[in-house]
Each structure stands twice: as structure tokens, then as C-alpha cells.
C-alpha atoms as a PDB file:
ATOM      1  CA  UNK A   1     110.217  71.660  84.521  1.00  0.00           C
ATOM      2  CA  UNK A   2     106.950  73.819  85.450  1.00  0.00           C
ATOM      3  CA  UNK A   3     104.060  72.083  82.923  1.00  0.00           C
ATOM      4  CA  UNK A   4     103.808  75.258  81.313  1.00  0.00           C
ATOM      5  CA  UNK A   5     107.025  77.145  80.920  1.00  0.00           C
ATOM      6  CA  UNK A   6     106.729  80.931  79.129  1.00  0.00           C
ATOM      7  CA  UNK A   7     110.014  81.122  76.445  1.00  0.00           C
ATOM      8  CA  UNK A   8     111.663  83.929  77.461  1.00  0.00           C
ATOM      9  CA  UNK A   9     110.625  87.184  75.200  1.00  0.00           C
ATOM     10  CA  UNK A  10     108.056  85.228  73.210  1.00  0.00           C
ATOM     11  CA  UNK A  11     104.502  85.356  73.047  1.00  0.00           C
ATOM     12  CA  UNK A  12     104.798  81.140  73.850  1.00  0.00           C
ATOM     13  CA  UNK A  13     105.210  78.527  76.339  1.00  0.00           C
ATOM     14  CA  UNK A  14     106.242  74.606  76.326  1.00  0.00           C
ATOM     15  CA  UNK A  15     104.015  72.575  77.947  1.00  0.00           C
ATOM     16  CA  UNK A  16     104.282  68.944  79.699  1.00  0.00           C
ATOM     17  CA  UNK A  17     101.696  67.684  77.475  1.00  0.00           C
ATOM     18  CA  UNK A  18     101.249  63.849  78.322  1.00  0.00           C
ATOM     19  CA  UNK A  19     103.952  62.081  76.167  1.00  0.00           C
ATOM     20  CA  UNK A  20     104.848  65.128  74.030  1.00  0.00           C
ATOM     21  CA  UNK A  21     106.577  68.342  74.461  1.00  0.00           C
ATOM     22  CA  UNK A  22     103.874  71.151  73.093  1.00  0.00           C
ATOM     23  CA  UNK A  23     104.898  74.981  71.949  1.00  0.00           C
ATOM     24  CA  UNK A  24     101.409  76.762  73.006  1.00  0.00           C
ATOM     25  CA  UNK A  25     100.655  79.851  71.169  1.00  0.00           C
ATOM     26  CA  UNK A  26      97.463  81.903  71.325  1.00  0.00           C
ATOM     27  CA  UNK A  27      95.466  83.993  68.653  1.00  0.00           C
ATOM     28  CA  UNK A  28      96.961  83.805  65.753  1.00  0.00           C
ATOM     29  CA  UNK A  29      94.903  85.697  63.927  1.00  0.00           C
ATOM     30  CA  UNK A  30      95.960  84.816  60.303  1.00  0.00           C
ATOM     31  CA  UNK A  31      94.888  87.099  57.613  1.00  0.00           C
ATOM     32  CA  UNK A  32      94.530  90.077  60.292  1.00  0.00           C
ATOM     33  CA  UNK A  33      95.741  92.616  57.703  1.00  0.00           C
ATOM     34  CA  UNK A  34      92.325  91.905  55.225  1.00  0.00           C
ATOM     35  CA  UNK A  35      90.601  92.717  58.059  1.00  0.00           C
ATOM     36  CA  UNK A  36      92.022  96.034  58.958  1.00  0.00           C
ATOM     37  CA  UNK A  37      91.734  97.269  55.785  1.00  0.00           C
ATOM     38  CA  UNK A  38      87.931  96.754  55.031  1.00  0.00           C
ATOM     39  CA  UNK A  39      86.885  97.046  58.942  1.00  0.00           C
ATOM     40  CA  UNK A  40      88.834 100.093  59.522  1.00  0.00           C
ATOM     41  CA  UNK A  41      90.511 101.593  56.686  1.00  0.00           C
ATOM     42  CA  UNK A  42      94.020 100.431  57.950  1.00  0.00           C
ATOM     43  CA  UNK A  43      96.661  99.644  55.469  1.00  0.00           C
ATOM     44  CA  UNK A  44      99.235  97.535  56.565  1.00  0.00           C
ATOM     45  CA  UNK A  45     101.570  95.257  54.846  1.00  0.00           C
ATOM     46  CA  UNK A  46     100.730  91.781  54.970  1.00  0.00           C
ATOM     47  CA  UNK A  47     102.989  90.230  58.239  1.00  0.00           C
ATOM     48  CA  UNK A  48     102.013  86.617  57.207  1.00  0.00           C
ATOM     49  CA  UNK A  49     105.698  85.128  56.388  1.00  0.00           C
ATOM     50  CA  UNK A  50     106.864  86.796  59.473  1.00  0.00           C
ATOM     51  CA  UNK A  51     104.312  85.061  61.712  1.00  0.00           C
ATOM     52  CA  UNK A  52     104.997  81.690  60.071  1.00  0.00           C
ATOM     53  CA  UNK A  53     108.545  81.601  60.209  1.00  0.00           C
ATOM     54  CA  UNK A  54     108.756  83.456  63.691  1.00  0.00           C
ATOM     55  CA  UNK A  55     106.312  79.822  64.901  1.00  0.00           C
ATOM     56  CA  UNK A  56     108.579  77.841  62.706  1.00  0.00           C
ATOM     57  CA  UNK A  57     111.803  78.749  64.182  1.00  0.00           C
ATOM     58  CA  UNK A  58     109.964  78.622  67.952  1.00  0.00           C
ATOM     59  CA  UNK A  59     109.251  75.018  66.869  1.00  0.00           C
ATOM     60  CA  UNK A  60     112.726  74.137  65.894  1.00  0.00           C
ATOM     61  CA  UNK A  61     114.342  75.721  68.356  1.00  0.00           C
ATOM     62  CA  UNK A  62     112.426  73.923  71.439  1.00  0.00           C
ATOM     63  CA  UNK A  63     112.371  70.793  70.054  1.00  0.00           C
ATOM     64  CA  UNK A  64     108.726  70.479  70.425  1.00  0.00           C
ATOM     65  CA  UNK A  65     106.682  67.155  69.173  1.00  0.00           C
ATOM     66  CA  UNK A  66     103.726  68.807  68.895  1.00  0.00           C
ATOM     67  CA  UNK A  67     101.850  72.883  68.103  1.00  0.00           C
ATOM     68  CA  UNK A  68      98.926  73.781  70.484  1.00  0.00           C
ATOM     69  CA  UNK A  69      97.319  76.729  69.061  1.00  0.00           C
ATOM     70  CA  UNK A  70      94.578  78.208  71.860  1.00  0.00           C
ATOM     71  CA  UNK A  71      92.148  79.363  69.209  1.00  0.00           C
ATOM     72  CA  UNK A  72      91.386  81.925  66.882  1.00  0.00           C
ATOM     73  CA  UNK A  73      94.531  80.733  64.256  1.00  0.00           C
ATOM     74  CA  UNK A  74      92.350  82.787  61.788  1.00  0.00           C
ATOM     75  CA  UNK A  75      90.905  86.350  62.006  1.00  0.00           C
ATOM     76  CA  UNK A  76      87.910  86.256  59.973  1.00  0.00           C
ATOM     77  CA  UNK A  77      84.661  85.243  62.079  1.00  0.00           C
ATOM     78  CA  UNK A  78      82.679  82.894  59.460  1.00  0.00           C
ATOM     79  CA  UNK A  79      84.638  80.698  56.518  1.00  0.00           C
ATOM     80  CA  UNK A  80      88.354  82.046  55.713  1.00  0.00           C
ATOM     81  CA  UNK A  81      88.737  83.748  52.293  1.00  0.00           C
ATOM     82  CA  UNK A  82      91.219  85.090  49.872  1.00  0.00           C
ATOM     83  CA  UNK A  83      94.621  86.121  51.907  1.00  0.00           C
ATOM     84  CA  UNK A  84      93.067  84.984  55.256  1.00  0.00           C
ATOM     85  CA  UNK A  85      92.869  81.210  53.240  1.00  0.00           C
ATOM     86  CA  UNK A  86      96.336  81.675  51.471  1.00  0.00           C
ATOM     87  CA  UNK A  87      97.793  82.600  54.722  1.00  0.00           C
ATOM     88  CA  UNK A  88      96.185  79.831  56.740  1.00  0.00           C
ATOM     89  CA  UNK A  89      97.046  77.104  53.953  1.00  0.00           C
ATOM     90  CA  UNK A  90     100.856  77.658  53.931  1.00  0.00           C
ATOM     91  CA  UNK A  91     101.264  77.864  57.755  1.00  0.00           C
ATOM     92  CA  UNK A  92      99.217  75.001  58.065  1.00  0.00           C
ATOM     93  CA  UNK A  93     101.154  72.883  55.071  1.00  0.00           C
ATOM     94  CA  UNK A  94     104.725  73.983  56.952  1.00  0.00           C
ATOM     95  CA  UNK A  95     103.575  73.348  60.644  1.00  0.00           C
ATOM     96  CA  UNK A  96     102.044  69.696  59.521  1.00  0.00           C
ATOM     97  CA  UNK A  97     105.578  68.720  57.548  1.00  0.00           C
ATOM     98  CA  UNK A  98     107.301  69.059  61.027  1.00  0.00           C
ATOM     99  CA  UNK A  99     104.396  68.373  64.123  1.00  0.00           C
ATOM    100  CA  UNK A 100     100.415  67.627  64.418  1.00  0.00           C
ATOM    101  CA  UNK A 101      99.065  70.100  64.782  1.00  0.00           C
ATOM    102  CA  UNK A 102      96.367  70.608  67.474  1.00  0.00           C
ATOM    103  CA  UNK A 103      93.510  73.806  67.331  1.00  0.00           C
ATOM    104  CA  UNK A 104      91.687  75.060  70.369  1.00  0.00           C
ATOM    105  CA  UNK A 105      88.485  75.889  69.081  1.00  0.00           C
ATOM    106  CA  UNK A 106      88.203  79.900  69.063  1.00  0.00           C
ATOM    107  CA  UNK A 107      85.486  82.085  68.262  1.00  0.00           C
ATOM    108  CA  UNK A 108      87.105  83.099  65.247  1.00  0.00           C
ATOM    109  CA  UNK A 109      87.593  79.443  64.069  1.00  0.00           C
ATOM    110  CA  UNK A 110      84.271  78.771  62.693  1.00  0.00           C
ATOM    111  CA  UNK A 111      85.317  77.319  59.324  1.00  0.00           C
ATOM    112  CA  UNK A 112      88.397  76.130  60.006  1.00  0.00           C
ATOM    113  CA  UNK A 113      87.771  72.509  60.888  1.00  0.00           C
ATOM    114  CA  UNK A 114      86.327  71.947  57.603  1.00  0.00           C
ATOM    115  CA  UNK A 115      88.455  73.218  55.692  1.00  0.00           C
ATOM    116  CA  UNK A 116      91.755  71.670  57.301  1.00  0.00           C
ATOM    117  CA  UNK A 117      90.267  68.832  60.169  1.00  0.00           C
ATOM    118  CA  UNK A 118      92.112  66.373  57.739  1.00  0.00           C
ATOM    119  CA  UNK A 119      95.528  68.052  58.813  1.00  0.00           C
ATOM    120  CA  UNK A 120      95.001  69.329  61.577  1.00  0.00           C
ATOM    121  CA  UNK A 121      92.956  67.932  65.295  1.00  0.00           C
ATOM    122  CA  UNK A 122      90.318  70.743  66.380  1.00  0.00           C
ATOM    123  CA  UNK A 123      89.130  70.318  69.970  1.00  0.00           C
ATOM    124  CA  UNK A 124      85.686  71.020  71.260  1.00  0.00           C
ATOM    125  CA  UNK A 125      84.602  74.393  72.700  1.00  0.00           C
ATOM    126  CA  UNK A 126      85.128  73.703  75.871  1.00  0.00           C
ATOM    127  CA  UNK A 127      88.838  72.304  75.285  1.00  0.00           C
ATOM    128  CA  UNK A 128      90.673  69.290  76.186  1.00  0.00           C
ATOM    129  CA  UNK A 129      93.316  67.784  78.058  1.00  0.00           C
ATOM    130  CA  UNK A 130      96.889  66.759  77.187  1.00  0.00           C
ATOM    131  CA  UNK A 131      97.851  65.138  80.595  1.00  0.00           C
ATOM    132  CA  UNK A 132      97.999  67.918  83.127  1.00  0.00           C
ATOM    133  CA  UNK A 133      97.094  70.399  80.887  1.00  0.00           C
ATOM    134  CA  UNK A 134      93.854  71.289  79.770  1.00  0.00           C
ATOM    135  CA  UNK A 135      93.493  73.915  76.592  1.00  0.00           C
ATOM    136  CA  UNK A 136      91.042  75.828  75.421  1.00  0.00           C
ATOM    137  CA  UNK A 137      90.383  79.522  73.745  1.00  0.00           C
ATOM    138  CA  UNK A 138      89.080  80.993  76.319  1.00  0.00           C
ATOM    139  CA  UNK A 139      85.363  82.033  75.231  1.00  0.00           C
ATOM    140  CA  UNK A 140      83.528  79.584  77.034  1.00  0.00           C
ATOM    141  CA  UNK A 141      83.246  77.847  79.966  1.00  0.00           C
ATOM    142  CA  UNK A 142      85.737  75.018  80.164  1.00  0.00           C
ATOM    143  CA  UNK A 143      84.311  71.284  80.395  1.00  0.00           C
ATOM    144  CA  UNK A 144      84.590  69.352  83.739  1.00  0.00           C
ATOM    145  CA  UNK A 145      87.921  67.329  82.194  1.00  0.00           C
ATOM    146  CA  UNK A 146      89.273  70.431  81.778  1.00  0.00           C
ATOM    147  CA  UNK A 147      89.533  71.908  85.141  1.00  0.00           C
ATOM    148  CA  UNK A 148      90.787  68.295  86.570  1.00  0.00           C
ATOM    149  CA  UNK A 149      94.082  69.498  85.207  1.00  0.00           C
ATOM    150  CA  UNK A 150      96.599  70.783  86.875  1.00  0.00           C
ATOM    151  CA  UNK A 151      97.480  73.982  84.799  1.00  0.00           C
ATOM    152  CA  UNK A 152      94.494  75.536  82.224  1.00  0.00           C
ATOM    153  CA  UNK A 153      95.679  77.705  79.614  1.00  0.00           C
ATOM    154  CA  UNK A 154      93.304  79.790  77.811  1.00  0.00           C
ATOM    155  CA  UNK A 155      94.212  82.863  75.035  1.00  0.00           C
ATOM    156  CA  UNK A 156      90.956  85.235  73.877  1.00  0.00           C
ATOM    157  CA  UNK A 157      91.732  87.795  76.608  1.00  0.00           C
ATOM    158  CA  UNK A 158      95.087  89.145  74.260  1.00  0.00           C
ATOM    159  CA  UNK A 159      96.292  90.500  78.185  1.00  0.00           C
ATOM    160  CA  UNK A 160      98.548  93.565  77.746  1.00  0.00           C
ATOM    161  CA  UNK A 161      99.668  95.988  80.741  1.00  0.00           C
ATOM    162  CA  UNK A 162      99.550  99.609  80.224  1.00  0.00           C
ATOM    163  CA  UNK A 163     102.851 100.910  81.881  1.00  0.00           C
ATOM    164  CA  UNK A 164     103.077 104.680  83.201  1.00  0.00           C
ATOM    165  CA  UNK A 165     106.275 106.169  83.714  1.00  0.00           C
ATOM    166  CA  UNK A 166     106.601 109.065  86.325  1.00  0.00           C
ATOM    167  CA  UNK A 167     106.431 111.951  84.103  1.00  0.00           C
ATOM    168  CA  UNK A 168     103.251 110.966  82.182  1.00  0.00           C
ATOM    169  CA  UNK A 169     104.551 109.088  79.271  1.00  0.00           C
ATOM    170  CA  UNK A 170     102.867 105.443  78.971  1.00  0.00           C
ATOM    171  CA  UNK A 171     103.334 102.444  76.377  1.00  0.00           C
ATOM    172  CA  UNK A 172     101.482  98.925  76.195  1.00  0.00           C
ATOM    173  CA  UNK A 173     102.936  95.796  76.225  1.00  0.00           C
ATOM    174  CA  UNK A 174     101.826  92.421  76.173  1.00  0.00           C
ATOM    175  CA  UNK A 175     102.023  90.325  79.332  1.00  0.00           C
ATOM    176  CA  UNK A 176     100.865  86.904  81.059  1.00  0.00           C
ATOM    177  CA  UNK A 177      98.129  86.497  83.614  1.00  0.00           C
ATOM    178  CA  UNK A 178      98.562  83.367  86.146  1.00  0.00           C
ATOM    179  CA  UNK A 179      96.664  82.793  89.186  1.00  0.00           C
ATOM    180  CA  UNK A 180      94.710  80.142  90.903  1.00  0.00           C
ATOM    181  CA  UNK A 181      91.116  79.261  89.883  1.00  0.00           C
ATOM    182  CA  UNK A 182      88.174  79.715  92.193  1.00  0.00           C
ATOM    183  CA  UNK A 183      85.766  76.657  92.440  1.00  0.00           C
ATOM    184  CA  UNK A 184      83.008  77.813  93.536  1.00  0.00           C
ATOM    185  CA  UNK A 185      82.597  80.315  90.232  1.00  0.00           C
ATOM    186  CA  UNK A 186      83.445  77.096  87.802  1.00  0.00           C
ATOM    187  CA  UNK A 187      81.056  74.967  89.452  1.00  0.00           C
ATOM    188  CA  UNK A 188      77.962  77.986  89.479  1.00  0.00           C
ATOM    189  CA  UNK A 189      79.196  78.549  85.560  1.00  0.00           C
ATOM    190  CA  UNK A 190      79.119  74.537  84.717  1.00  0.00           C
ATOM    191  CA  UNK A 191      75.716  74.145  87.090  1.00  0.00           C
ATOM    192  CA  UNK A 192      77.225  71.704  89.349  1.00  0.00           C
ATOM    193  CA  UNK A 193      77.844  71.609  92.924  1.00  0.00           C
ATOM    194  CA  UNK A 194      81.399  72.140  93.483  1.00  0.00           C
ATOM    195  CA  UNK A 195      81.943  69.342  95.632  1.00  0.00           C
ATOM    196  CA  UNK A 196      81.589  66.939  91.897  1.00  0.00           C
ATOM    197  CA  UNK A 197      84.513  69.247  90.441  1.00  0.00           C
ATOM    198  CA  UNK A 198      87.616  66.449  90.335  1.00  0.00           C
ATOM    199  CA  UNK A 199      89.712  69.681  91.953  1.00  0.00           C
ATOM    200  CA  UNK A 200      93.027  69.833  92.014  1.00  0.00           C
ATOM    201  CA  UNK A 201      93.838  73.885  92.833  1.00  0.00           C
ATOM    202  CA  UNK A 202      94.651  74.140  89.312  1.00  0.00           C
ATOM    203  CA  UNK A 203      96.394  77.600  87.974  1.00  0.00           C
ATOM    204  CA  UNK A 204      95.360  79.422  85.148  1.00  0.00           C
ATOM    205  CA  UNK A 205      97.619  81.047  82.283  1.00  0.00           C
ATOM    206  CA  UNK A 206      96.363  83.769  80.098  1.00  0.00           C
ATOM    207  CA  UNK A 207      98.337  83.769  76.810  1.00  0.00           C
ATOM    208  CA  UNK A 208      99.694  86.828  75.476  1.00  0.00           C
ATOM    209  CA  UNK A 209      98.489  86.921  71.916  1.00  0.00           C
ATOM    210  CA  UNK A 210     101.235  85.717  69.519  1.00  0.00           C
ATOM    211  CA  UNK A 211      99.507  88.494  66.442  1.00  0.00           C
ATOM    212  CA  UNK A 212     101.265  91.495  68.102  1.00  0.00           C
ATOM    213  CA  UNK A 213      98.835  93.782  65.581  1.00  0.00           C
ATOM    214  CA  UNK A 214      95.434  92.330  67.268  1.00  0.00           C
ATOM    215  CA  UNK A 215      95.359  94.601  70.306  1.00  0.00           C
ATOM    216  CA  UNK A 216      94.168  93.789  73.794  1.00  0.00           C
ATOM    217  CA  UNK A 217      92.377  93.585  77.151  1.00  0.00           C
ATOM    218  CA  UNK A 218      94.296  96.306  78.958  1.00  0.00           C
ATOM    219  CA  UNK A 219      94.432  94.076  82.110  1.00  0.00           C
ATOM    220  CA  UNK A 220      95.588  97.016  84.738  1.00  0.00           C
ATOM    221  CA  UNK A 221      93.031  99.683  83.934  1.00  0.00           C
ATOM    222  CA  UNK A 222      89.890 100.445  85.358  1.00  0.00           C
ATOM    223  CA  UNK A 223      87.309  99.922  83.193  1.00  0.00           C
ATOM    224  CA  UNK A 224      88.702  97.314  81.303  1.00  0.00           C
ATOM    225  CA  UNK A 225      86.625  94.635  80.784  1.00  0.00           C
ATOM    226  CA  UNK A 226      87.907  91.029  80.480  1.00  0.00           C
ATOM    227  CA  UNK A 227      86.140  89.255  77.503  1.00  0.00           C
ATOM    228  CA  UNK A 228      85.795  85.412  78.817  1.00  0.00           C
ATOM    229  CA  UNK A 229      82.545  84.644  80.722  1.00  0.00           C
ATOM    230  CA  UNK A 230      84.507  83.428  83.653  1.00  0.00           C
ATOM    231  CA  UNK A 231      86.815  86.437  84.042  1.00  0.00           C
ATOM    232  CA  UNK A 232      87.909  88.191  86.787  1.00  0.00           C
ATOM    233  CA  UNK A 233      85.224  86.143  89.194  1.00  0.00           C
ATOM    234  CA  UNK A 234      87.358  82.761  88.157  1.00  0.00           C
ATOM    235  CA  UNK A 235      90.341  84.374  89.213  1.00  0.00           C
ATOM    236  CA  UNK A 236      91.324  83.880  93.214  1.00  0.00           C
ATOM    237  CA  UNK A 237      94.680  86.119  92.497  1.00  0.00           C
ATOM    238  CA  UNK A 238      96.650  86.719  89.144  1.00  0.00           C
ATOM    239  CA  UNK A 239      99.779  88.236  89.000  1.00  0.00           C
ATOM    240  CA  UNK A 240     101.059  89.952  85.269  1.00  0.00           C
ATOM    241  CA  UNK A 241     104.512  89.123  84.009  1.00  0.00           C
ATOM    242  CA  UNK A 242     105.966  90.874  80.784  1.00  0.00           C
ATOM    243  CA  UNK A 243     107.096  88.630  78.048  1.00  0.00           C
ATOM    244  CA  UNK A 244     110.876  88.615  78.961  1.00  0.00           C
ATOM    245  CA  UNK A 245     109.617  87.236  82.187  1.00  0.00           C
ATOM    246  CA  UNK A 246     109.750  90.281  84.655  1.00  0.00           C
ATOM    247  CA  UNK A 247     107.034  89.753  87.522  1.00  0.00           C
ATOM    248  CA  UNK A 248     104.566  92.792  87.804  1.00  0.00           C
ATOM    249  CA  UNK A 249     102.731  91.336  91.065  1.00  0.00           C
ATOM    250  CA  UNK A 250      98.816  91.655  91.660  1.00  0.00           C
ATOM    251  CA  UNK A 251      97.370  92.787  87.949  1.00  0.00           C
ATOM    252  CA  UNK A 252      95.159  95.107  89.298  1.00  0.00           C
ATOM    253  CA  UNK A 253      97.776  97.067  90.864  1.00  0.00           C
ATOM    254  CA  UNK A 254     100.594  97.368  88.247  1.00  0.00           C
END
């Protein structure tokens, strides 16, 4: 099996992490709801036991020993509050009776380590590595370990594909990016010289975001810009796939 293997029509991969079998998920974004209704006016129903049992029934039904989040679990910038906290609390309770849990730092995930790093293990910034694979949100520049791995997976970028049909009418949809990393960008962003990068041609994979209400780097249209520091330059190629696997080829061309 690949190291990191997409489940078909899901917003989630398994990953060859070390000893363990991982389900990888990306942005989260508990408690999303709050925010769209004081930052924008938006009044939506609260998703919250959807998203939890949707990641509990991914977890039972792979078998996995272990849930890699790739930051930004919560929505709320600073320390989580009211619904955001409620939200965060149960998932976290239900995901810790069954796995550890492990948290990619995001840039959302300021107070999360303090108020759960007895349940749950919250990597640096910069991410960490589980074998082969190295993790990490996506919103800085991953540590040295990090690229020595095989297969990086980041989230942050919430890639989605704008699809146009031939008569005008268009629709969004969440997608992967995967391509090879480029060396010599890692190794200007890090300040090294890229012959001390332990380099090993690894691919990257751009997580759809598992919070289908959080929106999206439209990854296909001009003008788009991608949010991580070391995106597109990192990129040698990427190639978008749709979540029920269907390859769309070069990104910028779909």
C-alpha cells in the first residue's frame, strides 16, 4: 500500500505511519458555525454531530490505530469558547476512547494544546514525522526532519477545483493536490544549502479540507492565490484529483 492512500469519496487518507495505521484528516474547523454567524451574518445549523460521527465511523471502518489531524481542528483563531469548546470537548472525549489522538499544529490551534495536551499529542509548527511521513498544517515552513520523509502531507490550502461545463454552468468541488517537492525552494525557505537537505524526492499531498462549509483555495483559477509560504514555488508538478479519486492532470490546466 501507497504510504498515504486517499479513501475513496472522503475528505481522508490512511497513512503508513511507522508502527500504526493513521486516518489523516485536515481542517476541521470545529465550531465553524459561531463563526459564520458573528463574522458574516450566516445562520447555519450547527453540523457538529455530523462531523464527529462522519470521523468516527472513518475510524472504525479503516481500522486505524491512530487520528492525525493536519491542523486547525478548531475554527476560532485565539482560545476556543462556548460551542467552538463544547464541540471540540465531545469529539475530542469520543476520538480519545477509541485512538491517540495526534494535532498538527494549525494557525487556528492557538489554545488548543492547553486546553486538551493531556489527551491529545500537539506537534510543533513545523510538524513531525511518523516514519515516512512527515505532517504538518501547512502554514509554515516544514522543519528539516520533515522533508527527510518520503511523503509530506500538509492541509491549510482547503484545495477545491472550479469545474466549467461547456455551456457556462460551473460548480466547486473539493480535490487533492500531489506533486513532487522542489529542493532548491525548501532549502532557500529553511536558509540552508540544499546539498544538507537529507533528500529523498519526497511528494507532497494537499488535503482536501474535511469542514466541507470552510471554503477554499480555488486551485485552477488565475488569480488564486495559494496561502502556505512555500506554495506554488515548492511545487515541481501537482496534479488535482477529485475526492472519488478521478485524476484531473496538471492543476493549472483543469
Amino acid at each position: 500500500m501507497p504510504a498515504v492512500e486517499p479513501l475513496p469519496g472522503e475528505p481522508a487518507a490512511i497513512a503508513d505511519a511507522g508502527s500504526e495505521r493513521a486516518l489523516v484528516v485536515a481542517d476541521v474547523h470545529c465550531g465553524i458555525e459561531r463563526a459564520l454567524r458573528y463574522e458574516r451574518g450566516v445562520e447555519l445549523e450547527s453540523n457538529a454531530d455530523v462531523r464527529r460521527e462522519r470521523l468516527l465511523s472513518l475510524l472504525d471502518r479503516t481500522g486505524a490505530e491512530r487520528l492525525v489531524v493536519l491542523g486547525d481542528l478548531g475554527h476560532r483563531i485565539g482560545d476556543p469558547k462556548g460551542d467552538e469548546f463544547d464541540e471540540l470537548e465531545t469529539l475530542v472525549d469520543a476520538v480519545t476512547d477509541r485512538v491517540p489522538f495526534t494535532l498538527a499544529k494549525g494557525n487556528h490551534d492557538g489554545g488548543i494544546a492547553e486546553m486538551f495536551g493531556d489527551r491529545i499529542e500537539v506537534t510543533p509548527a513545523d510538524g513531525a514525522r511518523f516514519g515516512d511521513v512527515g505532517v504538518l498544517h501547512g502554514h509554515t515552513w516544514p522543519s528539516e526532519d520533515v522533508l527527510a520523509a518520503d511523503v509530506v502531507c500538509i492541509g491549510h490550502e482547503h484545495p477545491a477545483v472550479k469545474l466549467t461545463d461547456s455551456v457556462g454552468g460551473s460548480r466547486v468541488e473539493r480535490a487533492w493536490l500531489r506533486g513532487r517537492l522542489d529542493r532548491d525552494t525548501f532549502a532557500e525557505g529553511l536558509g540552508v544549502d540544499a546539498t544538507e537537505l537529507d533528500w529523498h524526492d519526497p511528494e507532497l499531498v494537499v488535503f482536501p479540507a474535511f469542514n466541507e462549509r470552510s471554503g477554499g483555495t480555488w486551485i485552477n483559477v488565475e488569480g488564486q492565490g495559494f496561502l502556505s509560504p512555500f506554495l506554488p514555488a515548492g511545487l515541481v508538478d501537482g496534479e488535482a484529483y477529485l475526492l472519488d479519486g478521478t485524476r484531473l492532470g496538471d492543476y493549472r490546466r483543469v
